[in-house]
N, C-alpha and C. Protein backbone atom coordinates (compact mmCIF):
# COMPACT_ATOMS: atom_id res chain seq x y z
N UNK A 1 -8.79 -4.23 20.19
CA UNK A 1 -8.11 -3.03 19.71
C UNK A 1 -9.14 -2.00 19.30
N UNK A 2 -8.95 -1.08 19.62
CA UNK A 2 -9.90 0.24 19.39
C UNK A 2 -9.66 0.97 18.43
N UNK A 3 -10.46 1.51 17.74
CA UNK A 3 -10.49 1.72 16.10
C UNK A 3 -9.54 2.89 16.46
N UNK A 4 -8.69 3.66 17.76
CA UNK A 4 -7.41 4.68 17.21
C UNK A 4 -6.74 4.20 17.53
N UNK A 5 -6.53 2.73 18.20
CA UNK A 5 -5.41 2.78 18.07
C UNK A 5 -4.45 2.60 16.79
N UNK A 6 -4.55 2.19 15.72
CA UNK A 6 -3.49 1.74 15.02
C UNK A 6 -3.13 3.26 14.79
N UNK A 7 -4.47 4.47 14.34
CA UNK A 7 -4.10 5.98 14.52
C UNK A 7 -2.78 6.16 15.40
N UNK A 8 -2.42 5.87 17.09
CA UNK A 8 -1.16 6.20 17.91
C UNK A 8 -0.17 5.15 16.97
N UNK A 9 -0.25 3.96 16.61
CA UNK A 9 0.24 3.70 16.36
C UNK A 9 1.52 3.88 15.12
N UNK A 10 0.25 4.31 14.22
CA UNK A 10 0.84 5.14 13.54
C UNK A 10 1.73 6.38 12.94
N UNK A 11 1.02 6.91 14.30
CA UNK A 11 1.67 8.49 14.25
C UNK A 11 2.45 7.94 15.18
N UNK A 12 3.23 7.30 16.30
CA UNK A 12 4.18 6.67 16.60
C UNK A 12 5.56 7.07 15.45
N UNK A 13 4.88 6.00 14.71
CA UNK A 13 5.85 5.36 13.53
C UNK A 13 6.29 6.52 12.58
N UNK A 14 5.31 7.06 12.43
CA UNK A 14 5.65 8.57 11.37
C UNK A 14 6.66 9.60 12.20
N UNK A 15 6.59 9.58 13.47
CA UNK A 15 7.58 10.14 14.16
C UNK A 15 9.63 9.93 13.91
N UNK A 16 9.66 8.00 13.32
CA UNK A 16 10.56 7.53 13.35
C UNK A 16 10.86 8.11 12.33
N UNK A 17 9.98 7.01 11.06
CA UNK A 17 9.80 6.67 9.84
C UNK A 17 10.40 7.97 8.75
N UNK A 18 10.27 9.14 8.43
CA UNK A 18 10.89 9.87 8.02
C UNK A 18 12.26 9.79 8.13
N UNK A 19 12.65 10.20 9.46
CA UNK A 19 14.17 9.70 9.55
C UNK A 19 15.35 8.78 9.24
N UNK A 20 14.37 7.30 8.95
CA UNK A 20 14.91 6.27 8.68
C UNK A 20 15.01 6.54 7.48
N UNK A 21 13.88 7.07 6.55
CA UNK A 21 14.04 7.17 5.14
C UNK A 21 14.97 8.73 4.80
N UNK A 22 15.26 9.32 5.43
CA UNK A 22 16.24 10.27 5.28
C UNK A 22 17.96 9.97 5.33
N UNK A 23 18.26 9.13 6.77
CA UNK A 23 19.15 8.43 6.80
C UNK A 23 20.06 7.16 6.89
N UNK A 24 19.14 6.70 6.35
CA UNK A 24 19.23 4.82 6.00
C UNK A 24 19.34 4.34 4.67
N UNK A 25 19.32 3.18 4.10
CA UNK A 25 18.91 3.13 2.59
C UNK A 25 17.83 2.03 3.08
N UNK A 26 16.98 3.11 2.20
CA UNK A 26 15.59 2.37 2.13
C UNK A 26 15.39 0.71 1.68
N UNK A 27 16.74 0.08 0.91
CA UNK A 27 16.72 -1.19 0.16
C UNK A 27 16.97 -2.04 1.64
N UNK A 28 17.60 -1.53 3.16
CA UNK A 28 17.40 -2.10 4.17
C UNK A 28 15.87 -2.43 4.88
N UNK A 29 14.92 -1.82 4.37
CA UNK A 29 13.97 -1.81 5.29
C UNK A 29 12.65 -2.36 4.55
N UNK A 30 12.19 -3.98 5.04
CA UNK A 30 12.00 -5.04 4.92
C UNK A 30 9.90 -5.19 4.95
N UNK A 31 9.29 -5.65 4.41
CA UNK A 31 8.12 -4.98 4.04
C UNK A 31 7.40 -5.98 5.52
N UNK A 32 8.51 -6.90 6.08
CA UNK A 32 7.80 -8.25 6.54
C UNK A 32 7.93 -7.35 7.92
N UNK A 33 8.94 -6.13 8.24
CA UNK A 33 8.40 -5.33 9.64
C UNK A 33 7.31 -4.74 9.53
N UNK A 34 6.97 -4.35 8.45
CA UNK A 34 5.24 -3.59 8.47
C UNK A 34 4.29 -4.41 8.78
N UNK A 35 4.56 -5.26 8.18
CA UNK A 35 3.43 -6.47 8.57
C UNK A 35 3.11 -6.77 9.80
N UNK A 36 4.27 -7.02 10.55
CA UNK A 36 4.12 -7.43 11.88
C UNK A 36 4.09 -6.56 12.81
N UNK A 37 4.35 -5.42 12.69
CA UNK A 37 3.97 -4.12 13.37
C UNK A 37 2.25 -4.04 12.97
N UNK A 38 2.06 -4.29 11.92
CA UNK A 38 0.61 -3.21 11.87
C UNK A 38 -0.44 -4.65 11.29
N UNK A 39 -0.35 -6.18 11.91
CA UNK A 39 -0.94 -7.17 11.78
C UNK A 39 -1.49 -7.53 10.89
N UNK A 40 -0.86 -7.17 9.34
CA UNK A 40 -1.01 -8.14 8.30
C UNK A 40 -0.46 -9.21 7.86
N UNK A 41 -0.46 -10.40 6.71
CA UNK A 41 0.17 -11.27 6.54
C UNK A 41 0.48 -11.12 5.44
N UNK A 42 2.13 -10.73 5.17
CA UNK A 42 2.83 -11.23 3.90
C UNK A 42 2.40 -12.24 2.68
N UNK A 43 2.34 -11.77 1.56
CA UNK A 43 2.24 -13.27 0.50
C UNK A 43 3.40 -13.99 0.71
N UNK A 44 2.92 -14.88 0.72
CA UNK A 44 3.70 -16.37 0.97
C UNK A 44 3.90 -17.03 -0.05
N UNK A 45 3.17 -17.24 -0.89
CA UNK A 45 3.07 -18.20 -2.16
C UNK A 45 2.94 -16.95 -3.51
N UNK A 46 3.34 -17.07 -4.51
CA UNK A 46 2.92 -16.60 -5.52
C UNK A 46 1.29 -16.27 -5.89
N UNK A 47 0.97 -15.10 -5.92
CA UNK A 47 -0.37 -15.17 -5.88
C UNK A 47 -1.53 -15.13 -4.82
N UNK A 48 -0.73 -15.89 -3.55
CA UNK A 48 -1.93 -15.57 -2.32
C UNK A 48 -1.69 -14.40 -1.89
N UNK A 49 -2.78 -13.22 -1.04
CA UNK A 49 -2.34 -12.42 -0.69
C UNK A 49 -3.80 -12.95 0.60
N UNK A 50 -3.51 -11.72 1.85
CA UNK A 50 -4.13 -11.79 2.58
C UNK A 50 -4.74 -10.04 2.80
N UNK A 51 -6.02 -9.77 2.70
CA UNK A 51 -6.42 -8.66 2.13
C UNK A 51 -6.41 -7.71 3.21
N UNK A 52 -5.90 -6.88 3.84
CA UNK A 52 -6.52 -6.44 5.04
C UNK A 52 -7.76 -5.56 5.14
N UNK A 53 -8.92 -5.12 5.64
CA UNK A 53 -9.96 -3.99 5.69
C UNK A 53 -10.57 -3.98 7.64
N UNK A 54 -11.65 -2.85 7.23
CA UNK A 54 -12.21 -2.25 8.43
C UNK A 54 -11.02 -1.66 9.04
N UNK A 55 -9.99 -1.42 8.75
CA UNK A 55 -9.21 -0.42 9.44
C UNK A 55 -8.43 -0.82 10.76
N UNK A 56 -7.49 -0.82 10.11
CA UNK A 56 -5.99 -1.33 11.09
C UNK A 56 -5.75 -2.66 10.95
N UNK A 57 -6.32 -2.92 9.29
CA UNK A 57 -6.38 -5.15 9.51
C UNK A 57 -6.98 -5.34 10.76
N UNK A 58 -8.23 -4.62 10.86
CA UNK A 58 -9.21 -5.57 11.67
C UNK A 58 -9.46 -6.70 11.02
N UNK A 59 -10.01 -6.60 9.89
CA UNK A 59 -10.25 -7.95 9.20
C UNK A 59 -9.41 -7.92 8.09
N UNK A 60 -9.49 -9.80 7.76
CA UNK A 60 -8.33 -10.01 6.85
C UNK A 60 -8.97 -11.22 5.99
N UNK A 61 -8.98 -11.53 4.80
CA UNK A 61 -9.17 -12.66 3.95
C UNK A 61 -8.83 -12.31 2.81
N UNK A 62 -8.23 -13.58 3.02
CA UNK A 62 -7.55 -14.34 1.90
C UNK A 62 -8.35 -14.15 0.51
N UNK A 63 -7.33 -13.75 -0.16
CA UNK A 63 -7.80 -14.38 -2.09
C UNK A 63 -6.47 -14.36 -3.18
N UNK A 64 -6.78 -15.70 -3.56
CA UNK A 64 -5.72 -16.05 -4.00
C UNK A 64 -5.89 -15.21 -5.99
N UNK A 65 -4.76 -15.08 -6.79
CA UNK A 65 -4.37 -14.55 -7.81
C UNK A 65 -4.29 -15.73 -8.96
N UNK A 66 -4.84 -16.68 -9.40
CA UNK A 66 -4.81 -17.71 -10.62
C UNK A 66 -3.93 -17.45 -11.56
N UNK A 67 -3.24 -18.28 -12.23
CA UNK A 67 -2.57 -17.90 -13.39
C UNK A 67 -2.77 -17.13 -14.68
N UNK A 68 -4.21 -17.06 -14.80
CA UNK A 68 -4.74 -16.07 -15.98
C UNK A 68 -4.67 -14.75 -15.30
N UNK A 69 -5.07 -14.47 -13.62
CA UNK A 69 -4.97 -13.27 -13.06
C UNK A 69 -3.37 -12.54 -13.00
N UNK A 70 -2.02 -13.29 -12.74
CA UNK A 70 -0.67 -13.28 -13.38
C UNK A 70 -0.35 -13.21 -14.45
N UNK A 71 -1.04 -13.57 -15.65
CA UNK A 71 -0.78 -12.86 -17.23
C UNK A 71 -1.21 -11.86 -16.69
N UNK A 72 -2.41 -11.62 -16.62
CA UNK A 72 -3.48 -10.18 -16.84
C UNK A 72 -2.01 -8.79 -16.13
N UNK A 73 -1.33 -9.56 -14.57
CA UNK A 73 -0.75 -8.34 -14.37
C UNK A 73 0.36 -7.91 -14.76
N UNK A 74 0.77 -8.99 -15.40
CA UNK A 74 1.88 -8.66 -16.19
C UNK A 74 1.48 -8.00 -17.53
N UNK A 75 0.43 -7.99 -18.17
CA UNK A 75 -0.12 -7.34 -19.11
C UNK A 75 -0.23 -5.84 -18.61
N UNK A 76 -0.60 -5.39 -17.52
CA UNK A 76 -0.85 -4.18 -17.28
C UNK A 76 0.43 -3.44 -16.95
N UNK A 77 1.54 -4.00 -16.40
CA UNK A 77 3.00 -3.91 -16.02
C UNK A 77 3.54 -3.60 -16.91
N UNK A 78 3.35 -4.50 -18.21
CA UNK A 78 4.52 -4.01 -19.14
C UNK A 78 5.71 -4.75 -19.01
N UNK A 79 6.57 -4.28 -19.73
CA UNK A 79 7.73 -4.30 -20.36
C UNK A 79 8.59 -2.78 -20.75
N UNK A 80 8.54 -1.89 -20.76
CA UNK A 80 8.90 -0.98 -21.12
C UNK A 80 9.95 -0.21 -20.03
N UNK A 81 10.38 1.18 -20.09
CA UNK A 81 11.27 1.62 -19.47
C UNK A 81 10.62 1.80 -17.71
N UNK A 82 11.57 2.67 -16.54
CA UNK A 82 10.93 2.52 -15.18
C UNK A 82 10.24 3.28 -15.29
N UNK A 83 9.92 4.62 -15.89
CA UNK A 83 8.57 5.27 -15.64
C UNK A 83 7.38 4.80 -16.63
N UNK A 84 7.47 4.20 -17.70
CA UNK A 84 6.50 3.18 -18.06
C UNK A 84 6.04 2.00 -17.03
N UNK A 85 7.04 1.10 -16.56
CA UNK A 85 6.79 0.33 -15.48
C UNK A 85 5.99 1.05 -14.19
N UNK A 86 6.02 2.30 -13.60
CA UNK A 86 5.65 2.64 -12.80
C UNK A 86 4.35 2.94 -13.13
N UNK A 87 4.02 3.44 -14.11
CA UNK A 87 2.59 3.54 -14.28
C UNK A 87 1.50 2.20 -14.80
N UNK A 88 2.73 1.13 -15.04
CA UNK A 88 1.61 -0.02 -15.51
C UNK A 88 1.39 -0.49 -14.27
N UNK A 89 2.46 -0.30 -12.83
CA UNK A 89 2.25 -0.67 -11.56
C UNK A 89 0.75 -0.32 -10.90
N UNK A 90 0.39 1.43 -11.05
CA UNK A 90 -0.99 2.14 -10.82
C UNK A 90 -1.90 1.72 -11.36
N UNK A 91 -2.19 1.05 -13.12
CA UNK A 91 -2.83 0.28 -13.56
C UNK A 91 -3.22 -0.92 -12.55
N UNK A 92 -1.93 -1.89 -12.42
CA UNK A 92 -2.65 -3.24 -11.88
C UNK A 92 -3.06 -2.81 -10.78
N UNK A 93 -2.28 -1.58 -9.82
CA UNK A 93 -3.11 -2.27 -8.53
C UNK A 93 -4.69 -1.52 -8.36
N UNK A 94 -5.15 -0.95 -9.19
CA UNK A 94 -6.32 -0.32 -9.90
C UNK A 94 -7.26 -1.84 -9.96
N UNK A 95 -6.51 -2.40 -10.81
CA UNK A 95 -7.16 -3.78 -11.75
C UNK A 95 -7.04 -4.84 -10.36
N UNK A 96 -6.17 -4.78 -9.66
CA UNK A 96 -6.47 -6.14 -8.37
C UNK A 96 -7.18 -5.51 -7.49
N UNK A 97 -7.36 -4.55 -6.76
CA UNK A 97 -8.55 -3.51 -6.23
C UNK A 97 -9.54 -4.21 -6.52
N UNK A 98 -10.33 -3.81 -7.79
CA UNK A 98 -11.16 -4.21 -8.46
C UNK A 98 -11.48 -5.75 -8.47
N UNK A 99 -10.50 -6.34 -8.81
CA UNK A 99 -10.74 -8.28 -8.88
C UNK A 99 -10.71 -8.86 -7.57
N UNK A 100 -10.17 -8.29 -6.49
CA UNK A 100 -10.50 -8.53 -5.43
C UNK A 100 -11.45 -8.33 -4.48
N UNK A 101 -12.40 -7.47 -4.79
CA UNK A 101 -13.41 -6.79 -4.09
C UNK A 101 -14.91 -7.69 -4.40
N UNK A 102 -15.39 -8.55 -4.95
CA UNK A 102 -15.97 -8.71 -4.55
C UNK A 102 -16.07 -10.50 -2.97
N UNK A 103 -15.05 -10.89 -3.15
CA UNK A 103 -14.30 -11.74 -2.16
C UNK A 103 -14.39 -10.88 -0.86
N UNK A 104 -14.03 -9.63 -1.06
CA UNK A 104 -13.73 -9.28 0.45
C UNK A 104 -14.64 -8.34 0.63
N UNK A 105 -15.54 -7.40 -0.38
CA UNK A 105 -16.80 -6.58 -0.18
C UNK A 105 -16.02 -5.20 -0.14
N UNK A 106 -14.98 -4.91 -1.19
CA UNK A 106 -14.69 -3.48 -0.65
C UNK A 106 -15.00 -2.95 -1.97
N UNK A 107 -15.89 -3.27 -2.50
CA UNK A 107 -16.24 -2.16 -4.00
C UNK A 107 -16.58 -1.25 -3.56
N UNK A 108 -17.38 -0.95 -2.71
CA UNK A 108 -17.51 0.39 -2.39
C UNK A 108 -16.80 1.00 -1.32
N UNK A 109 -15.65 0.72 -1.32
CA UNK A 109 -14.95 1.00 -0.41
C UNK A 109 -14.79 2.97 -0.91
N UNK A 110 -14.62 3.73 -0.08
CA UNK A 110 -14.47 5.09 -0.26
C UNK A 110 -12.92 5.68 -0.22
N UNK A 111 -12.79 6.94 -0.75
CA UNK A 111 -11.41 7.19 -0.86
C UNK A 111 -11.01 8.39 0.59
N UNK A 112 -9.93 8.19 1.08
CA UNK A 112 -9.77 9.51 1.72
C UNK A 112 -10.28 9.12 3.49
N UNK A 113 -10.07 10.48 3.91
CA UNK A 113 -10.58 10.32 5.38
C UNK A 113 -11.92 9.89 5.42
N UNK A 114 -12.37 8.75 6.56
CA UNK A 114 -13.44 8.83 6.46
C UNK A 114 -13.63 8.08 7.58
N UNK A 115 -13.58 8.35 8.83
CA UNK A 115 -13.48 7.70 10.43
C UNK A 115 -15.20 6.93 10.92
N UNK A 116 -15.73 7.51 10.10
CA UNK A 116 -16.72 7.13 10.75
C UNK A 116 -17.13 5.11 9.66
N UNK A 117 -16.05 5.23 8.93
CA UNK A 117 -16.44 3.60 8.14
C UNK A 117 -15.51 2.58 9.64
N UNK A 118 -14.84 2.90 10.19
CA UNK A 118 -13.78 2.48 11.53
C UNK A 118 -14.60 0.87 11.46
N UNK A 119 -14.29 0.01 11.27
CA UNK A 119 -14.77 -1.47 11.74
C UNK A 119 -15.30 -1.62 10.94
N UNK A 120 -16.24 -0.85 9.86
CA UNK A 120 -16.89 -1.42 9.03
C UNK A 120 -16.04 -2.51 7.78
N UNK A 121 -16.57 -3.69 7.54
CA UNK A 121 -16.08 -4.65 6.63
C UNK A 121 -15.65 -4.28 5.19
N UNK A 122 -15.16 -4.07 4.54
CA UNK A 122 -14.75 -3.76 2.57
C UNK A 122 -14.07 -2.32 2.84
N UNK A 123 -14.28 -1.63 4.15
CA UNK A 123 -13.76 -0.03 4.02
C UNK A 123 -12.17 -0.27 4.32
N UNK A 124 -11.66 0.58 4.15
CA UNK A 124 -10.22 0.41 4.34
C UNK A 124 -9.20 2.28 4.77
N UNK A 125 -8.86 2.13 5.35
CA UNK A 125 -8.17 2.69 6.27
C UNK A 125 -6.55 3.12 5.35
N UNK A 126 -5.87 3.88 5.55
CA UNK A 126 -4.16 4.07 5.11
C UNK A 126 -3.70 2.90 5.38
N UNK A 127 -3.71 2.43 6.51
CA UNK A 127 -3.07 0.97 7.09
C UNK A 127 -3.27 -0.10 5.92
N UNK A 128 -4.57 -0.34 6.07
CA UNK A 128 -5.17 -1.30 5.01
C UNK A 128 -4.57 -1.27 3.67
N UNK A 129 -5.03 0.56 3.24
CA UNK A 129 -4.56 0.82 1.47
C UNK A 129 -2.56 0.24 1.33
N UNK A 130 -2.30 0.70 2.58
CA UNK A 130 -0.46 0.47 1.87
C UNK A 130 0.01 -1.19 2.19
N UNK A 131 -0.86 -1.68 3.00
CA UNK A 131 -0.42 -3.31 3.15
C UNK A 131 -1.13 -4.21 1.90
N UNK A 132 -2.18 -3.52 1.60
CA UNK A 132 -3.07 -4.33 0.41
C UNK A 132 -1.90 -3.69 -0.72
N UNK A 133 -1.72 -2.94 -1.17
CA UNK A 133 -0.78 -2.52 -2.29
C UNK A 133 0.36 -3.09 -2.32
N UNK A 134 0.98 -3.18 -0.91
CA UNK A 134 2.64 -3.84 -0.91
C UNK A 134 2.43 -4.91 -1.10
N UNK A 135 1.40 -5.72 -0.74
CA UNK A 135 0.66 -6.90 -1.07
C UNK A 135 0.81 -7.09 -2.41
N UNK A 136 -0.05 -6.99 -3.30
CA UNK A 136 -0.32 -6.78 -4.50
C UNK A 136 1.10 -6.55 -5.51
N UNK A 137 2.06 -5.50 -4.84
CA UNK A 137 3.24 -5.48 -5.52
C UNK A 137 3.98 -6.54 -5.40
N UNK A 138 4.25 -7.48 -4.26
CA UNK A 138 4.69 -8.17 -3.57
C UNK A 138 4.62 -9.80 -4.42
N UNK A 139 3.38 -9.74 -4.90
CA UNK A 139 2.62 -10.76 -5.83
C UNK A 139 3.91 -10.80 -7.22
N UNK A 140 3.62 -9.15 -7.69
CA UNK A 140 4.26 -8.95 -9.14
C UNK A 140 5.59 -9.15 -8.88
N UNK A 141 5.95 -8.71 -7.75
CA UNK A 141 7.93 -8.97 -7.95
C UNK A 141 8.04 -10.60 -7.56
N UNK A 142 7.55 -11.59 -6.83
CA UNK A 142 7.51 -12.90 -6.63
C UNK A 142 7.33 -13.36 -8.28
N UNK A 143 6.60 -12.77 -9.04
CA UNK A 143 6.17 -13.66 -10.45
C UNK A 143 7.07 -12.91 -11.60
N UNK A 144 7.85 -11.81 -11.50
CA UNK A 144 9.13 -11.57 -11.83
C UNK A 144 8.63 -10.53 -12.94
N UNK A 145 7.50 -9.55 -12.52
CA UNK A 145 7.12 -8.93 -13.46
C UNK A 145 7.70 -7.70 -13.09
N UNK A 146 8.69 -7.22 -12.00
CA UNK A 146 9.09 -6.08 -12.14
C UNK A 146 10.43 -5.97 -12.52
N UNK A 147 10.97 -5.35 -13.15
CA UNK A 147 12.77 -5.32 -13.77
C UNK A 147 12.65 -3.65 -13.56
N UNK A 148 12.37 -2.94 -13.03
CA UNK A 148 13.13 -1.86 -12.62
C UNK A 148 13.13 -1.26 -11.19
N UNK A 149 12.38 -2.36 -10.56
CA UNK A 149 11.58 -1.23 -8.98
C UNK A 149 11.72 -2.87 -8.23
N UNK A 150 11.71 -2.82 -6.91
CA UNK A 150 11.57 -3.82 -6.22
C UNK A 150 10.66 -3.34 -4.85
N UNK A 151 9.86 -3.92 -4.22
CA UNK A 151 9.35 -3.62 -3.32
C UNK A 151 9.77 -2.77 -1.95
N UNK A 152 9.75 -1.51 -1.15
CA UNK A 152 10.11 -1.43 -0.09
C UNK A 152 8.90 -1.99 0.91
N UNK A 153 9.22 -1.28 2.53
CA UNK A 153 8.58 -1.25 3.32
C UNK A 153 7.66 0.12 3.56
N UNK A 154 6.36 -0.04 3.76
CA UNK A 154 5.52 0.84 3.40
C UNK A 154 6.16 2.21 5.16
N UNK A 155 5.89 3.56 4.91
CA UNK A 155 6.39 4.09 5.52
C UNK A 155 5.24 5.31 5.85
N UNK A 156 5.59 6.23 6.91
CA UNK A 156 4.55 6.87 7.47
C UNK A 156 5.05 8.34 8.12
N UNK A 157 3.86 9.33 7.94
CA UNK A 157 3.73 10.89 7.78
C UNK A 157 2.80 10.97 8.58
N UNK A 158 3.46 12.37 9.57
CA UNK A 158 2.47 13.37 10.20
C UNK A 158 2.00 12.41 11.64
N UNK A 159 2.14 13.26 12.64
CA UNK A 159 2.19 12.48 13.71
C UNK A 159 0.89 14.15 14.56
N UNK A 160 -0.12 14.38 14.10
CA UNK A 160 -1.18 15.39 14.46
C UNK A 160 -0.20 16.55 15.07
N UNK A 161 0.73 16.35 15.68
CA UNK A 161 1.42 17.61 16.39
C UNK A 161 2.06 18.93 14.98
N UNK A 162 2.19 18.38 14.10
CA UNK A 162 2.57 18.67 12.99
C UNK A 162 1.78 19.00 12.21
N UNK A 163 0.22 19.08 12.44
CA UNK A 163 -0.57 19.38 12.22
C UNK A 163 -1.50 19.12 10.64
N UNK A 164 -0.80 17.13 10.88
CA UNK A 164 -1.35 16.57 9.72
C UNK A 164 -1.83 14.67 10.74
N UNK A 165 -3.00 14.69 9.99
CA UNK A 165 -3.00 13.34 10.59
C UNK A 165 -2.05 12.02 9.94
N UNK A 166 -1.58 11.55 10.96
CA UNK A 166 -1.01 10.25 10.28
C UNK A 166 -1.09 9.73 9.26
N UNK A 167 -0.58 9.25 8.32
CA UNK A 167 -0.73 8.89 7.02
C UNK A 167 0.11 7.67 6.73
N UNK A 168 0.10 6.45 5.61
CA UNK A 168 0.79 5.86 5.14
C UNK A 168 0.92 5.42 4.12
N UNK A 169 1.95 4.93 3.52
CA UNK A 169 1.94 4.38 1.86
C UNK A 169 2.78 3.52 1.48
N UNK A 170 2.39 2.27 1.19
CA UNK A 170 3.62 1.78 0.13
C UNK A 170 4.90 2.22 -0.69
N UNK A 171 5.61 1.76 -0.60
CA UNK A 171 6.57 2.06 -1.26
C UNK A 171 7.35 1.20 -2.17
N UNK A 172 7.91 1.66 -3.54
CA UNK A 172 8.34 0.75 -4.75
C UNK A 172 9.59 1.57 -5.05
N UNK A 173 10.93 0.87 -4.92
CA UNK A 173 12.12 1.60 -5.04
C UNK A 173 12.76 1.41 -6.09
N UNK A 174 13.47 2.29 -7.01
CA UNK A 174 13.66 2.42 -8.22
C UNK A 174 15.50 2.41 -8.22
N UNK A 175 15.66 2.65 -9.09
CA UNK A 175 17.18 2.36 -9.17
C UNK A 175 18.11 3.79 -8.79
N UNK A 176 17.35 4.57 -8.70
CA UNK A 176 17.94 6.32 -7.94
C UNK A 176 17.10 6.84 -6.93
N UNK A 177 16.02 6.34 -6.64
CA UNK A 177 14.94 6.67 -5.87
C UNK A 177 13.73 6.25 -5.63
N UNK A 178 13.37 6.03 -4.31
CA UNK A 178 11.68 5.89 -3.82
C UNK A 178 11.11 6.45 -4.30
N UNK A 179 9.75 5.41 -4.55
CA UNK A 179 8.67 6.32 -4.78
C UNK A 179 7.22 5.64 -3.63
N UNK A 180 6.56 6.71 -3.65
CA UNK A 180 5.14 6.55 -2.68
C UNK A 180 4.16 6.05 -4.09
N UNK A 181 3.74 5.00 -3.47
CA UNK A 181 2.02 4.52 -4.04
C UNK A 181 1.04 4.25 -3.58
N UNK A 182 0.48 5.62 -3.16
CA UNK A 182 -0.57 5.65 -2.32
C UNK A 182 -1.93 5.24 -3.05
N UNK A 183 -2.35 4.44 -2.42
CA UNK A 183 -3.86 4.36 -2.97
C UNK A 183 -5.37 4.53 -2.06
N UNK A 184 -4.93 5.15 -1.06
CA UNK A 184 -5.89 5.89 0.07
C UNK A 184 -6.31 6.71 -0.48
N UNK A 185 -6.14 8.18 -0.93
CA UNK A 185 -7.24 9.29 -1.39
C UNK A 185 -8.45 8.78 -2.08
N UNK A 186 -8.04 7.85 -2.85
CA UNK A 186 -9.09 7.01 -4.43
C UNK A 186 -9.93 6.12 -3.66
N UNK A 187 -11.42 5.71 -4.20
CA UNK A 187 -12.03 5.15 -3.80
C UNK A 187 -11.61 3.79 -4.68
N UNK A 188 -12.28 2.47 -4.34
CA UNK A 188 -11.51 0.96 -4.90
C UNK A 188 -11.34 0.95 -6.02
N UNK A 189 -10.35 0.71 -6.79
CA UNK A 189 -10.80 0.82 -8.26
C UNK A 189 -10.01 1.72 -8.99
N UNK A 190 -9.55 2.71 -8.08
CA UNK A 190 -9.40 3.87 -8.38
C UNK A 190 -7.35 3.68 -8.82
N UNK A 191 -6.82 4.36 -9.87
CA UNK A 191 -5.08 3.69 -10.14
C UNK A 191 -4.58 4.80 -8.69
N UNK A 192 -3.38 4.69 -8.09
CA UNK A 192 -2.80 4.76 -6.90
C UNK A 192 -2.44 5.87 -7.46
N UNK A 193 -1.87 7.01 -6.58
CA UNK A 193 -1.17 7.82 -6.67
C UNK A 193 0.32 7.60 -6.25
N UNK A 194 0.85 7.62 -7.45
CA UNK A 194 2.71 8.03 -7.27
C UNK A 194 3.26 8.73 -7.79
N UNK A 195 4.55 9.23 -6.57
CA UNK A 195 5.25 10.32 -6.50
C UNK A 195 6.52 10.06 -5.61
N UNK A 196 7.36 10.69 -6.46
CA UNK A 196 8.73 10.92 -5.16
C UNK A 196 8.49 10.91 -3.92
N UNK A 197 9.00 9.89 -3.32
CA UNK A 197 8.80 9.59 -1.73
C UNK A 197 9.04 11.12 -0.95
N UNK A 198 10.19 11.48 -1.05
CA UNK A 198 10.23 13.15 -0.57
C UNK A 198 9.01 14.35 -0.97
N UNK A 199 8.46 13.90 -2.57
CA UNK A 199 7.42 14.65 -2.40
C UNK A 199 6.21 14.50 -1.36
N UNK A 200 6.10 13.13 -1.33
CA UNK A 200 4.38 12.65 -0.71
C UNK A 200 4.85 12.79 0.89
N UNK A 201 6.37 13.10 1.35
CA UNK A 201 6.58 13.34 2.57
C UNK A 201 5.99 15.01 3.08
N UNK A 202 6.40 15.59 2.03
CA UNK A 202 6.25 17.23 2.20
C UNK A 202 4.99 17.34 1.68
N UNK A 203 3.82 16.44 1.81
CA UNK A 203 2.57 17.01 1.24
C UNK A 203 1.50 17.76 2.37
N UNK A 204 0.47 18.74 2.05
CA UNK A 204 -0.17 19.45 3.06
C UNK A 204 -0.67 18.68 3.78
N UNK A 205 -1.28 18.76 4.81
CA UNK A 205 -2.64 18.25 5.27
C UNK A 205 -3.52 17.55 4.76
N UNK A 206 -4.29 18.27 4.24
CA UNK A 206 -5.10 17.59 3.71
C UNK A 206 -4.98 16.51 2.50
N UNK A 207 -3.47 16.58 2.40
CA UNK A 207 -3.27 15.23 0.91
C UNK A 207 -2.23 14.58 1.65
C-alpha cells in the first residue's frame, strides 16, 4: 500500500461520511466498520488496544492498559456532569498518548500535516490519530468509565475537490449530540480537540 493511498481512501469516505452523519443516527454507525475499512484492530479485551502509526496503520502494536493504568483513567474521566466528562475524556487520551509512546516510539510524534513522516514508525497520520483515540475511548467505555457519551464510529471531511484535504476524527456521542475528538493538529501528549461534530465538519482548510 502506498503512503496515498489510505489519502483516496479517505477522501472516498469523506465524500459519503457527512451524509450519513447528516441523515442517519449516528448511534447506528459501529466503530468495528472503521476498523476494517482503514486496517486497525478493535480492543478486544479490556485494556488491550492495538496502536496504529506510520500512517494508514502501516504499523500496529499492541500495548496492553494494567489495572493501575484503569484507575489512573478513570481518575482523569471523572465523575461529574457530560461536559465535565468530556473534558476529563481530552485529559486521558492526552495521558494514554503519553503512556503509550514509549512501547510504540511516538513521543515525538508531530501534530498536524506533515507528509513527509509517511512510513515513518511513532508518526501518525488522521487515520492513525482517530483509530488510536476510538481505541483508547473504547478501553474507557468497556471498563464503564463513561455514563454520559458512548463511543461512535470515527468519521471523515474534505475530499481535496472542496478544497480541503481529507481529514478524520473520532467520535464520542452524547445524549443530544456528537462530538469530534480530534487529536491530529497536537503533537503526542498533546489533550484532543473537541467540538460539535457539525462544527469540526464546517472547519477551514487548514484546521
Amino acid at each position: 500500500m502506498t503512503p496515498i493511498a489510505p489519502w483516496i481512501r479517505l477522501a472516498l469516505a469523506a465524500l459519503v461520511l457527512p451524509l450519513v452523519a447528516a441523515c442517519s443516527d449516528l448511534h447506528a454507525a459501529k466503530p468495528s466498520t472503521w476498523y476494517a475499512a482503514h486496517g486497525g484492530v478493535a480492543p478486544r479485551d479490556i485494556g488491550r488496544v492495538v496502536v496504529c502509526h506510520g500512517f494508514g496503520c502501516y504499523y500496529k502494536t499492541t500495548f496492553t492498559f494494567g489495572d493501575a493504568d484503569l484507575r489512573q483513567m478513570a481518575a482523569l474521566i471523572g465523575s461529574g456532569s457530560a461536559a465535565e466528562e468530556r473534558a476529563g475524556v481530552a485529559r486521558m487520551i492526552a495521558w494514554a498518548e503519553t503512556r503509550v509512546a514509549a512501547t510504540v516510539g511516538s513521543q515525538d510524534d508531530v501534530g498536524g500535516l506533515d507528509l513527509k513522516n509517511a512510513r515513518v514508525a511513532g508518526q501518525m497520520d488522521c487515520i492513525d490519530e482517530a483509530t488510536n483515540t476510538t481505541s483508547y475511548m473504547m478501553v474507557a467505555q468497556k471498563a464503564g468509565l463513561l455514563k454520559h457519551h458512548t463511543v461512535g464510529s470515527p468519521v471523515a471531511r474534505g475530499y481535496f475537490l472542496d478544497g480541503r484535504y481529507p481529514h478524520a476524527t473520532a467520535v464520542l456521542i452524547g445524549s443530544d449530540e456528537p462530538w469530534a475528538v480530534d487529536s491530529w493538529p497536537s503533537p503526542n501528549g498533546a489533550e484532543p480537540d473537541i467540538l460539535r461534530l457539525d462544527a469540526w465538519f464546517a472547519k477551514s482548510p487548514a484546521t
